[in-house]
C-alpha atoms as a PDB file:
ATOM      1  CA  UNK A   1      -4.610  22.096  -2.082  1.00  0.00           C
ATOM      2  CA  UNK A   2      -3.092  22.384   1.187  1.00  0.00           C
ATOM      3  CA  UNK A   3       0.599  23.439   1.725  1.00  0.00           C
ATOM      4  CA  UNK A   4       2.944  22.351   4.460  1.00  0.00           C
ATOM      5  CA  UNK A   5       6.341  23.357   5.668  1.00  0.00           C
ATOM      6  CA  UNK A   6       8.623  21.032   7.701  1.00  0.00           C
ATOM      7  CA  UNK A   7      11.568  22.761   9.131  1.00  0.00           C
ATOM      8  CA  UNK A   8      14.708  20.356  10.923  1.00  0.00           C
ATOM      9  CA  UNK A   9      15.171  17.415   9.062  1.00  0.00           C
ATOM     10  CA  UNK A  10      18.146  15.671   9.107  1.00  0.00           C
ATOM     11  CA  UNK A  11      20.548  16.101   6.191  1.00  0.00           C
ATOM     12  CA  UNK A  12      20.600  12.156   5.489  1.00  0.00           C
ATOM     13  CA  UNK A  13      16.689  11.976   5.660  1.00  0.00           C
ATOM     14  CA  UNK A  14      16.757  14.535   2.814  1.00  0.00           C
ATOM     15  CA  UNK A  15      19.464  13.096   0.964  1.00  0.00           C
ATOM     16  CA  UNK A  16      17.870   9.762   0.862  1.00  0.00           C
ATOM     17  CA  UNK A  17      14.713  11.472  -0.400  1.00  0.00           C
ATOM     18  CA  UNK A  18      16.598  13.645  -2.948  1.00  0.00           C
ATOM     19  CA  UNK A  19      18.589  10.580  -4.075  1.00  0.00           C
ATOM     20  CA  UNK A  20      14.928   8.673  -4.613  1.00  0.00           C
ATOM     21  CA  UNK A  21      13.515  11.663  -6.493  1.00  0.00           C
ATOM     22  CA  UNK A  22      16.434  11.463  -9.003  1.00  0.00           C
ATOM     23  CA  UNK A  23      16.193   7.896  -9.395  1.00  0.00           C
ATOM     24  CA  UNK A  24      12.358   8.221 -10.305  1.00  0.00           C
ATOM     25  CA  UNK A  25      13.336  11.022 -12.245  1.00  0.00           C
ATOM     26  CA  UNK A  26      11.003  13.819 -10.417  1.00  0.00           C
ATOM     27  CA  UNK A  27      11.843  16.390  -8.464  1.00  0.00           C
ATOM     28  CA  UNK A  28      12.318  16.598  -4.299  1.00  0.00           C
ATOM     29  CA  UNK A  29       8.875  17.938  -4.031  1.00  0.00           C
ATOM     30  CA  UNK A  30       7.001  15.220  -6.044  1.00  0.00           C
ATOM     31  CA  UNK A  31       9.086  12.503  -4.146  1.00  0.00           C
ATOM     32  CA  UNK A  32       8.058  13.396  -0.860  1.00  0.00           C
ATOM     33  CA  UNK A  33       4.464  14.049  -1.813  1.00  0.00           C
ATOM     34  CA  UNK A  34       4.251  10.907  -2.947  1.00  0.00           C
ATOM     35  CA  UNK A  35       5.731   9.299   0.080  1.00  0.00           C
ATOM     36  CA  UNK A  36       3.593  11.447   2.598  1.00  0.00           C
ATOM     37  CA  UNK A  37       0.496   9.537   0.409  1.00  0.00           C
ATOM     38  CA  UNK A  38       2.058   6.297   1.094  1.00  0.00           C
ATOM     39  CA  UNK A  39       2.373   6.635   4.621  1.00  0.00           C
ATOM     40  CA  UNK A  40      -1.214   8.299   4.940  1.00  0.00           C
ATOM     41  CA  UNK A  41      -2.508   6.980   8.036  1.00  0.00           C
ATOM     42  CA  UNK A  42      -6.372   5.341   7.681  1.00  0.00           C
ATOM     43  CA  UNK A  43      -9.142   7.868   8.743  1.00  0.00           C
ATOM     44  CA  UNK A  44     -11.666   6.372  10.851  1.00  0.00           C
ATOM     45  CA  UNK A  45     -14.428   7.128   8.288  1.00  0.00           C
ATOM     46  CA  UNK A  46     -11.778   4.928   5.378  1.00  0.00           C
ATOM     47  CA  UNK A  47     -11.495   2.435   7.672  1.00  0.00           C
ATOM     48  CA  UNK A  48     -15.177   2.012   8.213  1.00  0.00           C
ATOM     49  CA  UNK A  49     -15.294   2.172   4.274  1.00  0.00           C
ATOM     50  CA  UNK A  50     -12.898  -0.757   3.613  1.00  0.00           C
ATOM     51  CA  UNK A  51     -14.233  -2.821   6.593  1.00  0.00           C
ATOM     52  CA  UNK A  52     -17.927  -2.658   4.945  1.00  0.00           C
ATOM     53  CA  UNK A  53     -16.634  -3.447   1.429  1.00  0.00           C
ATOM     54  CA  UNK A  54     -14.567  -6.621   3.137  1.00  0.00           C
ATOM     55  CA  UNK A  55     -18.101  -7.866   4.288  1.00  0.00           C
ATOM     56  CA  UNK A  56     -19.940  -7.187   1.543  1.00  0.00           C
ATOM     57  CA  UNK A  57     -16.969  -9.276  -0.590  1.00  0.00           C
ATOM     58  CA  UNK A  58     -17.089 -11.899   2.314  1.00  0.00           C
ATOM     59  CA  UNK A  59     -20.568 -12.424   2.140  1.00  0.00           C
ATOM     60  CA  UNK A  60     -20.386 -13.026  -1.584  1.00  0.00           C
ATOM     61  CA  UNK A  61     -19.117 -16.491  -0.777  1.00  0.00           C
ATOM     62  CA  UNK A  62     -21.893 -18.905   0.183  1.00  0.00           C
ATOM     63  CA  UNK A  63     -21.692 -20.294   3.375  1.00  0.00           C
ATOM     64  CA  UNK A  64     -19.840 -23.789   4.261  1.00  0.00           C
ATOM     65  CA  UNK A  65     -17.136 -23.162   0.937  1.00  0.00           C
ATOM     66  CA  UNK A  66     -14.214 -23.672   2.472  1.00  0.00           C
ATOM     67  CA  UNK A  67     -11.289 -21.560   1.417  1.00  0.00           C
ATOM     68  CA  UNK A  68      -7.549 -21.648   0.652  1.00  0.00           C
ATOM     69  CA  UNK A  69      -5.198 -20.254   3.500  1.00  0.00           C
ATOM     70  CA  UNK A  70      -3.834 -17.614   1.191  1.00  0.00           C
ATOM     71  CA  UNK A  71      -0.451 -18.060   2.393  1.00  0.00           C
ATOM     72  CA  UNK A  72      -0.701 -21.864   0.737  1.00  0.00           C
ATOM     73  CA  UNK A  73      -1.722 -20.329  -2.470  1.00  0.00           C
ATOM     74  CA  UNK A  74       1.424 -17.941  -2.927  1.00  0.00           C
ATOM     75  CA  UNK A  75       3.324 -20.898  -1.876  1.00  0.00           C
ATOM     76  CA  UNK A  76       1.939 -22.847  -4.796  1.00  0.00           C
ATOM     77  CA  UNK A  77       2.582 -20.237  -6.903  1.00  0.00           C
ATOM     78  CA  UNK A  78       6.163 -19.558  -6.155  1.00  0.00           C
ATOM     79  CA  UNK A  79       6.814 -22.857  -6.385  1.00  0.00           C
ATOM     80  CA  UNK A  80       5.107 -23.689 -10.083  1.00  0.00           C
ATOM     81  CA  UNK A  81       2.566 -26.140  -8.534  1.00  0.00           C
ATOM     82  CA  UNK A  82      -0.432 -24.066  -9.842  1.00  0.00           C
ATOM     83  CA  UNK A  83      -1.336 -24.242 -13.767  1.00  0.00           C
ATOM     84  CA  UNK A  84      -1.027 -21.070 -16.064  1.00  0.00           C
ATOM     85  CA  UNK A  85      -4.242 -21.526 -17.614  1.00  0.00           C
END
């Protein structure tokens, strides 16, 4: 594993982070490695990866089903319109 070292941050950056890491109850370090993964950017080569598994999923459904804007569905589902079972 790699190892980093970021000198000048603000106090209040690092106080918000050390405040988070007690709250979750690990320490500092844990905290911001965690929110460094968060934040990872998308490689190209990811990207590439989640595109092709979006077409492949895609291309699943047959052609001419029409679909549900997702934004109705959560909607409906906020709102109790859609049954439980």
């Amino acid at each position: 594993m790699g190892q980093v070292l970021i000198r000048n941050l603000d106090e209040e950056t690092l106080a918000d982070y050390r405040e988070a890491a007690e709250r979750n109850r690990r320490s500092l370090e844990a905290e911001l490695r965690d929110a460094l993964k968060l934040a990872r950017p998308v490689s190209r080569r990811r990207k590439e990866e989640l595109l092709e598994i979006s077409r492949r999923i895609r291309a699943m459904t047959p052609e001419g089903v029409k679909q549900t804007p997702s934004e109705l569905l959560v909607r409906e589902d906020r709102d109790g319109y859609r049954d439980a079972g």
